[in-house]
C-alpha atoms as a PDB file:
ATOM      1  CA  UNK A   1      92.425 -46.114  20.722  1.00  0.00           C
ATOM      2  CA  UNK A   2      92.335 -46.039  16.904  1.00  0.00           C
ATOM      3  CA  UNK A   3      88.642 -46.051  16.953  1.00  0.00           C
ATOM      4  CA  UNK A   4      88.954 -43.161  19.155  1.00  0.00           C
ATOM      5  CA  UNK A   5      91.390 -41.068  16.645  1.00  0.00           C
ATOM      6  CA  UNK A   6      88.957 -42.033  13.501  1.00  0.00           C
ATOM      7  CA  UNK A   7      86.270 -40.748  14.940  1.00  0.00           C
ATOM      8  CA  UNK A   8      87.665 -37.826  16.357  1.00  0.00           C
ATOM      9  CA  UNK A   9      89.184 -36.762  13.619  1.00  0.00           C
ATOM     10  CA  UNK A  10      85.929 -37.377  11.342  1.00  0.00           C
ATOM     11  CA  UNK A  11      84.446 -34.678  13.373  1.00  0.00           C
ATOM     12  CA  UNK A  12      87.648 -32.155  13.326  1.00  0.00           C
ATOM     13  CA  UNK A  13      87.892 -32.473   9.936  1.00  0.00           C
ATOM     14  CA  UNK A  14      83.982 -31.563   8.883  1.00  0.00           C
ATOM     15  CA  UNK A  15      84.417 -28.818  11.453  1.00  0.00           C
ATOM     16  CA  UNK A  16      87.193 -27.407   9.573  1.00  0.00           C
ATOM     17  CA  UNK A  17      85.086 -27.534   6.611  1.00  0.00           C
ATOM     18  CA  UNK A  18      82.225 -25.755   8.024  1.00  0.00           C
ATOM     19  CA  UNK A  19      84.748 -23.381   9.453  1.00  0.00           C
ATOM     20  CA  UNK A  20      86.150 -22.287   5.945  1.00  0.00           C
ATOM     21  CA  UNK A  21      82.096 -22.061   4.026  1.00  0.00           C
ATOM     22  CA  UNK A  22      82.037 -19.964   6.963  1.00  0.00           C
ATOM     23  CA  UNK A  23      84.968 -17.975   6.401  1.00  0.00           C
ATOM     24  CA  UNK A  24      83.664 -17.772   2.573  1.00  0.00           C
ATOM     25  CA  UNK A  25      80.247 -15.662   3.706  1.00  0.00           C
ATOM     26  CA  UNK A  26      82.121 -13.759   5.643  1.00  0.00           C
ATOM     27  CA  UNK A  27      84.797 -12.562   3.149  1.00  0.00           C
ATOM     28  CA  UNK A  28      81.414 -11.988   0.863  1.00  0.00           C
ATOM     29  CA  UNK A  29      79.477 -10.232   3.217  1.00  0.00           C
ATOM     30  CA  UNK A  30      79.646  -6.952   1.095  1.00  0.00           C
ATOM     31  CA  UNK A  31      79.705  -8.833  -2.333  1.00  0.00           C
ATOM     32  CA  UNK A  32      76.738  -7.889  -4.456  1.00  0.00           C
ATOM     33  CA  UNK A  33      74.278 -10.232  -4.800  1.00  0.00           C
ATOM     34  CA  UNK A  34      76.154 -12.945  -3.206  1.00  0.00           C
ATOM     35  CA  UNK A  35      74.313 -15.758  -1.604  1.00  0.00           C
ATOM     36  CA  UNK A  36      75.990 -17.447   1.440  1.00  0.00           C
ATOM     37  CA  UNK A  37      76.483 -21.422   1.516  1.00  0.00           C
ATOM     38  CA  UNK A  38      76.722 -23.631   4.075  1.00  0.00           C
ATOM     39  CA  UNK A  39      77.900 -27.225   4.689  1.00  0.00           C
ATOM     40  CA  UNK A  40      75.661 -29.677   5.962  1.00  0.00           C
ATOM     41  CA  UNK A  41      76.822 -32.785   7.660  1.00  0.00           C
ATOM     42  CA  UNK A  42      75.546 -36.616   9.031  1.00  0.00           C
ATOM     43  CA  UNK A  43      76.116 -38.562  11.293  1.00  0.00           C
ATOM     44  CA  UNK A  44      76.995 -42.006  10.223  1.00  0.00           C
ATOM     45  CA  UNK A  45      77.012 -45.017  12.404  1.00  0.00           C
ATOM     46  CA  UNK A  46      79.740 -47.303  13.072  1.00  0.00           C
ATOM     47  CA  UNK A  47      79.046 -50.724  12.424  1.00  0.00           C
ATOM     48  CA  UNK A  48      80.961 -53.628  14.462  1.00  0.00           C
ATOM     49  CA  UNK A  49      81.404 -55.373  17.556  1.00  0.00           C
ATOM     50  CA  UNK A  50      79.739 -53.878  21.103  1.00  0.00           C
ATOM     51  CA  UNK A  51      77.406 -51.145  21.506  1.00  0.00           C
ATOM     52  CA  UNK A  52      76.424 -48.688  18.136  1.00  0.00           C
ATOM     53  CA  UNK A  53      77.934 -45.995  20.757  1.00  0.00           C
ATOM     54  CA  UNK A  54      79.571 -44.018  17.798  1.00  0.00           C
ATOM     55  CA  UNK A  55      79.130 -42.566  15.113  1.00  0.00           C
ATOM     56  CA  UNK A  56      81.691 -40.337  11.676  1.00  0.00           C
ATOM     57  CA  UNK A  57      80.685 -37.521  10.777  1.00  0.00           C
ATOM     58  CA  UNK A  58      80.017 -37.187   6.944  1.00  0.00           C
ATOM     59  CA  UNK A  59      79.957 -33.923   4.249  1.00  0.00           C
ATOM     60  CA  UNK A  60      76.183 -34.560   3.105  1.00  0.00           C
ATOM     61  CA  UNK A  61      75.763 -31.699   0.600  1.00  0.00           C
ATOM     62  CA  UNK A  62      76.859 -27.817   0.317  1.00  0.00           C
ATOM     63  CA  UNK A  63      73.356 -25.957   0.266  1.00  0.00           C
ATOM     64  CA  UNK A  64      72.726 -22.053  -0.535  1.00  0.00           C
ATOM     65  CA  UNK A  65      70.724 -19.956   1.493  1.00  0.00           C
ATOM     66  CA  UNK A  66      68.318 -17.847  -0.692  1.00  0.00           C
ATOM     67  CA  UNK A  67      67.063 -15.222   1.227  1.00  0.00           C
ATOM     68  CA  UNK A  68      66.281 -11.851  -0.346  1.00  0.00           C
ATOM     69  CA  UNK A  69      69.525  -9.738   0.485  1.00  0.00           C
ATOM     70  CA  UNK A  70      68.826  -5.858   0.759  1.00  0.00           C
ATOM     71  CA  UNK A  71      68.082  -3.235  -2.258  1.00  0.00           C
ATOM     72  CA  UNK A  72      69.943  -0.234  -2.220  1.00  0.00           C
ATOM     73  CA  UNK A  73      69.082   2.437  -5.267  1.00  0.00           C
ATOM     74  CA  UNK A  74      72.330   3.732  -6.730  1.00  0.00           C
ATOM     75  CA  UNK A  75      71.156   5.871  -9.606  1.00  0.00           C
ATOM     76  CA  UNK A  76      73.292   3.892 -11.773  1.00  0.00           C
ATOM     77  CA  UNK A  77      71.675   2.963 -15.493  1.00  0.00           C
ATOM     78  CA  UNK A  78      73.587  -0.287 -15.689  1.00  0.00           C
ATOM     79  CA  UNK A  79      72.581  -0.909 -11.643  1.00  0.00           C
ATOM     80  CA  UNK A  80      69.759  -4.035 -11.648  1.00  0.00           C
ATOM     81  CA  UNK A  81      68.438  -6.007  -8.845  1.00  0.00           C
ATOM     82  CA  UNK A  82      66.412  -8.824  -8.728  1.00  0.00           C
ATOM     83  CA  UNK A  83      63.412  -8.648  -6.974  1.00  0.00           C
ATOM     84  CA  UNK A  84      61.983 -11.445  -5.569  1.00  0.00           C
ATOM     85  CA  UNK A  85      63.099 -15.130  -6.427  1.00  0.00           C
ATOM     86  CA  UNK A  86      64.881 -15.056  -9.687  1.00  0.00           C
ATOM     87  CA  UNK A  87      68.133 -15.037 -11.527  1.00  0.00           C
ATOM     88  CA  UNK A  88      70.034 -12.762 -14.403  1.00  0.00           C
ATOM     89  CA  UNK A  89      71.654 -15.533 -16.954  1.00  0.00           C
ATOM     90  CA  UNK A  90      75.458 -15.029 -17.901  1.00  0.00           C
ATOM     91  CA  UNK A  91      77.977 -16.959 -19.978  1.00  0.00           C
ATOM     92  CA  UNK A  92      80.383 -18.903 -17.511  1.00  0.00           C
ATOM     93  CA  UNK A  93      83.542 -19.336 -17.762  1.00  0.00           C
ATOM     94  CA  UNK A  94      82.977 -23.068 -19.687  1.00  0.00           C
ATOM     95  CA  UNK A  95      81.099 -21.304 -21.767  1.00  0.00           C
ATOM     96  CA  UNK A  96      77.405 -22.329 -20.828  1.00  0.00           C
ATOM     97  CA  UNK A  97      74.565 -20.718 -19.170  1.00  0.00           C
ATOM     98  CA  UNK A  98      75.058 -19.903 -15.595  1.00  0.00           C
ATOM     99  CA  UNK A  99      72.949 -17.325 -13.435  1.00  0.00           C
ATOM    100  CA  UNK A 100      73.736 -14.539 -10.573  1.00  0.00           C
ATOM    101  CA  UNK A 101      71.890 -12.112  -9.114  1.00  0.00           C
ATOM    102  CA  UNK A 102      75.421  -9.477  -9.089  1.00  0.00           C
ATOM    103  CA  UNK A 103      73.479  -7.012 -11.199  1.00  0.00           C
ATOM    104  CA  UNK A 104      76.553  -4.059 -11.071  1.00  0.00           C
ATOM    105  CA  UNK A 105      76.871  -4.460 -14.584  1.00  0.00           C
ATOM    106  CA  UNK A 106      79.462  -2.677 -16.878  1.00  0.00           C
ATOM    107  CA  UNK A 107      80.037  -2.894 -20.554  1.00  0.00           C
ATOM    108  CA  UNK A 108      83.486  -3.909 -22.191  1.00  0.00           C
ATOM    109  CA  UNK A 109      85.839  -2.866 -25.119  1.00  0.00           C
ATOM    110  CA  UNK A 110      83.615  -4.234 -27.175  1.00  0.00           C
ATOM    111  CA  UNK A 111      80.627  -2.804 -25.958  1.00  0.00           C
ATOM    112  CA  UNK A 112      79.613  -6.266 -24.788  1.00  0.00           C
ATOM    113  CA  UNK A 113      76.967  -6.221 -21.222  1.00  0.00           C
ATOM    114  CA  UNK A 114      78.945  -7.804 -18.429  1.00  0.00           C
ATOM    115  CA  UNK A 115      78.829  -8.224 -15.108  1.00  0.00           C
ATOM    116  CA  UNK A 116      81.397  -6.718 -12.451  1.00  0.00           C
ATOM    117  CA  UNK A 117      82.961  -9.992 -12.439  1.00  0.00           C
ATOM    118  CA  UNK A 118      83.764 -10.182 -16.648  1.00  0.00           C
ATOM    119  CA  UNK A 119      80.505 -12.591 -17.465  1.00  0.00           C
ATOM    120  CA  UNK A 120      78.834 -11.915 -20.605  1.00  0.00           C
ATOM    121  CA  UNK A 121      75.538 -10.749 -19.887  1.00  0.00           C
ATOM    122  CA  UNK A 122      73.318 -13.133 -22.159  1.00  0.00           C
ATOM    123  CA  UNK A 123      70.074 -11.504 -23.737  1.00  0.00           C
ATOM    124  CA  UNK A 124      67.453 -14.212 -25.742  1.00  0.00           C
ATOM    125  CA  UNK A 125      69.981 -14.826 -28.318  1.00  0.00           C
ATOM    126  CA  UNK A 126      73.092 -14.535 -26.638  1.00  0.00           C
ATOM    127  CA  UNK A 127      75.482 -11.897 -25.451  1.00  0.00           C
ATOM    128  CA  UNK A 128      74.037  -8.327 -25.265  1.00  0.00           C
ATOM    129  CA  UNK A 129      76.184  -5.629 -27.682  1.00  0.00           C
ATOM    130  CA  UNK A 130      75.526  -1.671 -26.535  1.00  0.00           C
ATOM    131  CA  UNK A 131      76.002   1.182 -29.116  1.00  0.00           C
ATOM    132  CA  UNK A 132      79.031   3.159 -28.093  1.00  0.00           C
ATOM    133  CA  UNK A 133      77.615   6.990 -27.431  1.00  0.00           C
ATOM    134  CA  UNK A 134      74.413   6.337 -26.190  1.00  0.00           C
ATOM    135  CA  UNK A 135      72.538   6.843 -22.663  1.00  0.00           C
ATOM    136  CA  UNK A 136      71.650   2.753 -21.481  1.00  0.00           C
ATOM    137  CA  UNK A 137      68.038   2.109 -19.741  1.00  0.00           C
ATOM    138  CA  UNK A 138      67.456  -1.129 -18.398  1.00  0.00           C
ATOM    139  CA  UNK A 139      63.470  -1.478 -17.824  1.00  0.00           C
ATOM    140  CA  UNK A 140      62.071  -3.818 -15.242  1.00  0.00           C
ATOM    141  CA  UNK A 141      61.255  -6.742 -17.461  1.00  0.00           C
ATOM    142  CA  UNK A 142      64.864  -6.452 -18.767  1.00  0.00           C
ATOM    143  CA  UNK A 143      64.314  -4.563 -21.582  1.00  0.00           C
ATOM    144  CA  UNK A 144      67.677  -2.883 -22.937  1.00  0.00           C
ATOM    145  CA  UNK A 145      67.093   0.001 -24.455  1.00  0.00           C
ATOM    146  CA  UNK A 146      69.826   2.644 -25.834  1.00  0.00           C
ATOM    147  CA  UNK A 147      69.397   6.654 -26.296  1.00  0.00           C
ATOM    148  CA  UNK A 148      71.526   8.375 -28.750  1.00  0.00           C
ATOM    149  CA  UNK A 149      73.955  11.572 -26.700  1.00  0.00           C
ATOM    150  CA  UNK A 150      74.175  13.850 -29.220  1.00  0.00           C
ATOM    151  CA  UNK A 151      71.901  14.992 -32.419  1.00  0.00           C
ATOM    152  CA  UNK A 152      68.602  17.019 -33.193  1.00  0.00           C
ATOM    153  CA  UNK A 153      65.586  14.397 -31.757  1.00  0.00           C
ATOM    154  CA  UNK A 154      67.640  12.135 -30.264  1.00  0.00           C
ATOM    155  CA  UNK A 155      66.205  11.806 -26.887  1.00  0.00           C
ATOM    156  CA  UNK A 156      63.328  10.464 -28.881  1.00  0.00           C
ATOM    157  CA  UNK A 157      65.193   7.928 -30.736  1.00  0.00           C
ATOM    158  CA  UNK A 158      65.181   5.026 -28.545  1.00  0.00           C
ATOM    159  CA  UNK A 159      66.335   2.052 -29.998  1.00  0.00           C
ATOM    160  CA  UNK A 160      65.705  -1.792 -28.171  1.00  0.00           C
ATOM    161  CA  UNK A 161      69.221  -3.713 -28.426  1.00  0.00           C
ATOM    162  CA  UNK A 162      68.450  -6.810 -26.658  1.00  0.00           C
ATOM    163  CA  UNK A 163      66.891  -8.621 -23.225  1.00  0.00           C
ATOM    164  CA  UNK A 164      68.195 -10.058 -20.368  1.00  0.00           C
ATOM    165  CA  UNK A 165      67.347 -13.577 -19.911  1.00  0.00           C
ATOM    166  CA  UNK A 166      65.317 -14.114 -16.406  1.00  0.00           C
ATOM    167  CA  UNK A 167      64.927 -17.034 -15.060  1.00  0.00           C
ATOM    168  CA  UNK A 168      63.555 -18.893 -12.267  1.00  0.00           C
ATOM    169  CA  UNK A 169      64.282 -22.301 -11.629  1.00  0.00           C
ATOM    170  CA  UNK A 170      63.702 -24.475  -8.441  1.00  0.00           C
ATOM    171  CA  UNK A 171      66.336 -23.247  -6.204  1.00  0.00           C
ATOM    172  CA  UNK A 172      66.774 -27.300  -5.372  1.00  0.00           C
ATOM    173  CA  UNK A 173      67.718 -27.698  -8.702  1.00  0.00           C
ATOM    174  CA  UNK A 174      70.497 -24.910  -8.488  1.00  0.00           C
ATOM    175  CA  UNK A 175      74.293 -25.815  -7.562  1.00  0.00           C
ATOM    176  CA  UNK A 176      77.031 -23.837  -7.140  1.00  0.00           C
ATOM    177  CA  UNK A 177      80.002 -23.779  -9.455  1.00  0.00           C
ATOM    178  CA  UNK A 178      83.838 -23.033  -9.092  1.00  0.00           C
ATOM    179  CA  UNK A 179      83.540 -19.626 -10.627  1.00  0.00           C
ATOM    180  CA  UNK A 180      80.895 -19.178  -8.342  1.00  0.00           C
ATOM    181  CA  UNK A 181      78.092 -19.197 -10.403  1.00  0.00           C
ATOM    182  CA  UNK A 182      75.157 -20.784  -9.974  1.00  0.00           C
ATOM    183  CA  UNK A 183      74.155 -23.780 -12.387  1.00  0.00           C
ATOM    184  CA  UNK A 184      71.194 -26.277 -12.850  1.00  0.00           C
ATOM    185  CA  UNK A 185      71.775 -29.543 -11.462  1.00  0.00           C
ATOM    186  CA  UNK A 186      71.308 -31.971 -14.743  1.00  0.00           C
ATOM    187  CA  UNK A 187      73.583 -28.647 -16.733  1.00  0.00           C
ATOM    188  CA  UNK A 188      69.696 -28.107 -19.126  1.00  0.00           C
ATOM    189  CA  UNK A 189      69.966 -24.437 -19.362  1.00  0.00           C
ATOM    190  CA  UNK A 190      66.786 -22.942 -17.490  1.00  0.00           C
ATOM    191  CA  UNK A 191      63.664 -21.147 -19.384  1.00  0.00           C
ATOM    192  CA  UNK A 192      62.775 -17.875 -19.210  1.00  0.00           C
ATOM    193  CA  UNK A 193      60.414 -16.732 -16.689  1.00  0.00           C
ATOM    194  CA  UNK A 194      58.151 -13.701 -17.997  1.00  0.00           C
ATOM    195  CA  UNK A 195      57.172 -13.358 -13.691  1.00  0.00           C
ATOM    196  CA  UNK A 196      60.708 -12.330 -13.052  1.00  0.00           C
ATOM    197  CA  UNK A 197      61.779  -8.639 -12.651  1.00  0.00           C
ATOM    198  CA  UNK A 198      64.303  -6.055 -12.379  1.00  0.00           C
ATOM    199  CA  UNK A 199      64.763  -3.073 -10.001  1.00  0.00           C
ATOM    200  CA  UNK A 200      66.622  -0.837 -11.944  1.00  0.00           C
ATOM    201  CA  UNK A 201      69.131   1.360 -10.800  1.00  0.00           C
ATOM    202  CA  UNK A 202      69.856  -0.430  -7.572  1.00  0.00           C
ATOM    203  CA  UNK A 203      71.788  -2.876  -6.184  1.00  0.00           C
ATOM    204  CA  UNK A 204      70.973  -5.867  -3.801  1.00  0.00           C
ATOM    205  CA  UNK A 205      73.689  -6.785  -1.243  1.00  0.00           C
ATOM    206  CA  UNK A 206      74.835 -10.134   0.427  1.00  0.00           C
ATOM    207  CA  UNK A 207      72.267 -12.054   2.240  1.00  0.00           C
ATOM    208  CA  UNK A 208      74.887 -12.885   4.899  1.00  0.00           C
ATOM    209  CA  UNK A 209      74.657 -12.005   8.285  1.00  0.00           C
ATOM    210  CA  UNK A 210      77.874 -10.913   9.820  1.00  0.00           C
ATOM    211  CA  UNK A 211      77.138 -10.713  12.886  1.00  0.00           C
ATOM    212  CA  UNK A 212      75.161 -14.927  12.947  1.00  0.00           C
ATOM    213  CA  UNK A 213      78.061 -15.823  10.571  1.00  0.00           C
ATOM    214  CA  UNK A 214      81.073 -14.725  13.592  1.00  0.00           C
ATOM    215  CA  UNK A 215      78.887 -16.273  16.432  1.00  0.00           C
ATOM    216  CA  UNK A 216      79.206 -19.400  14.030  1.00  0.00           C
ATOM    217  CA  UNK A 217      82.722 -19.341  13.746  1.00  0.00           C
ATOM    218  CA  UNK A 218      83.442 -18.920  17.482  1.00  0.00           C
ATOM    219  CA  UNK A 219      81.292 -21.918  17.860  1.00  0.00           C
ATOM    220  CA  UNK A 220      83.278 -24.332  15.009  1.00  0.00           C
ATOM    221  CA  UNK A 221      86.382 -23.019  16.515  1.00  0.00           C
ATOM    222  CA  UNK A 222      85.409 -24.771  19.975  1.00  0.00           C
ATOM    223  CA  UNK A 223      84.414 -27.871  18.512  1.00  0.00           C
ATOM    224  CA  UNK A 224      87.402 -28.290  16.223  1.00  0.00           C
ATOM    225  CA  UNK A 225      89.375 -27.292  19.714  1.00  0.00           C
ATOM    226  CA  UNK A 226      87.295 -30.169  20.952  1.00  0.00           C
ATOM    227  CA  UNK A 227      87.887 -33.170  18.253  1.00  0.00           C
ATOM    228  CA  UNK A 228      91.876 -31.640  18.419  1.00  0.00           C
ATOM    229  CA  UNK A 229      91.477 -32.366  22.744  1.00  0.00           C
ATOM    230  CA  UNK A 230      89.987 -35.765  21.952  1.00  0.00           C
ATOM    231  CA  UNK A 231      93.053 -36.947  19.532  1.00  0.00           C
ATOM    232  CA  UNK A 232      95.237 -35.699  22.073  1.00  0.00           C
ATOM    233  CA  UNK A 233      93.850 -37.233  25.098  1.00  0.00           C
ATOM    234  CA  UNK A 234      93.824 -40.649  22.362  1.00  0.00           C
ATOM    235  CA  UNK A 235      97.217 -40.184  22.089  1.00  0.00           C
ATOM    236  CA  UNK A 236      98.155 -39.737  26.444  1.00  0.00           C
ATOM    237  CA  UNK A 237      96.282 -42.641  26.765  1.00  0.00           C
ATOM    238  CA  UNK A 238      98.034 -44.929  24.193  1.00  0.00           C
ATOM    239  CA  UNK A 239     101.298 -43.795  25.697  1.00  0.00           C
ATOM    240  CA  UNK A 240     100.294 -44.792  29.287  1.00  0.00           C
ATOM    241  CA  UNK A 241      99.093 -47.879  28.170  1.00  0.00           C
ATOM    242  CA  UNK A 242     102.666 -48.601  26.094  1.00  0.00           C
ATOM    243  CA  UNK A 243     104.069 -47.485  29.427  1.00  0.00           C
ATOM    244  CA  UNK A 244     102.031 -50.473  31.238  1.00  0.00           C
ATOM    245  CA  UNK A 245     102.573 -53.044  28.878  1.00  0.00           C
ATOM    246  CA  UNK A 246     106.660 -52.245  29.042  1.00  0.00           C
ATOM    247  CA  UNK A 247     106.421 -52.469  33.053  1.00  0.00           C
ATOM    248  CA  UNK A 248     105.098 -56.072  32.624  1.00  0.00           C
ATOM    249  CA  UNK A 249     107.475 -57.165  30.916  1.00  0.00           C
END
């Protein structure tokens, strides 16, 4: 019977994983830029006496699916999206590089380029200051340029404060961190890639498909209903067989 439980509860326990990455995309469904995970799993033999009839199941690795999520055009100066493969590099919270592709960007008190989520926008040599007063353009090869309001010429006075850092790095190289950031693998801070471009003023959503990410859940639900059945029926037919050994007594 025990080898029963382990294994059953091996597989309700991976399914409850898979259940909550799930639950993840689907709370981030509208989230700019977001890109959904997923857990993947193995199945790991058990080793002993009689047949190799069973098998754990085991958390191989957390991947990220990097499919293009859709462009919408906001009109919004500080609006970017990525297009194609590519990422926009931000300070994380530890203070190193990190990269997103959430490119609602806003400025703060300081005039410091952020992202929605309070990230420090990083140009090539390091967080990106804006000019209070002045009209932002973001060109396509990240080029931040600033336009003064008010004054006699001014729409001709365009002055370059900084560039965003794009980069492209293998996406098997990329893992995701607790703030949700991505990061590189060995934590080497990735070059920038001259091929990688903006869209400005637009947005691209969440590459996660609500409707693939509920038939999903359903699914997990049923097998974690299954492992649960399994444990139980483990535990009827210890019971009965307590029940048998007492009788013979």
């Amino acid at each position: 019977m025990d080898r029963l439980i382990y294994t059953a509860m091996s597989g309700a326990k991976q399914a409850f994983l898979q259940q909550a990455g799930v639950a993840q995309n689907l709370a981030n469904a509208a989230t700019t830029g977001y890109r959904a995970m997923e857990h993947r799993f193995r199945a790991v033999p058990v080793l002993g006496p009689g047949q190799p009839t069973r098998a754990f199941t085991a958390n191989a690795s957390i991947a990220n699916a990097f499919d293009q999520g859709p462009v919408m055009t906001t009109g919004r100066p500080l609006d970017v999206a990525v297009q194609g493969a590519g990422w926009i590099a931000v300070q994380g919270s530890d203070g190193g590089e990190a990269y997103t592709r959430a490119g609602n960007l806003k400025t703060d008190a300081n005039g410091v380029l952020q992202t929605s989520a309070g990230f420090n926008v990083l140009g090539e040599g390091g967080p990106i200051s804006l000019p209070p007063d002045n009209n932002i353009v973001i060109a396509p090869d990240g080029t931040v340029s600033s336009i003064p309001r008010f004054g006699a010429g001014a729409i001709n006075n365009t002055n370059i404060v900084g560039r965003i850092k794009l980069v492209n790095p293998p996406e098997n190289e990329l893992v995701r961190g607790d703030d949700g950031l991505l990061l590189t693998r060995n934590g080497v801070a990735a070059a920038a890639d001259e091929n990688v471009k903006l869209a400005p003023e637009s947005l691209e959503g969440s590459n996660v498909n609500s409707v693939d990410a509920m038939v999903r859940m359903i699914s997990l639900a049923r097998q974690y209903e299954m492992q649960i059945k399994m444990l139980q029926t483990a535990d009827a037919n210890s019971r009965a067989a307590t029940q048998l050994l007492t009788m013979n007594r």
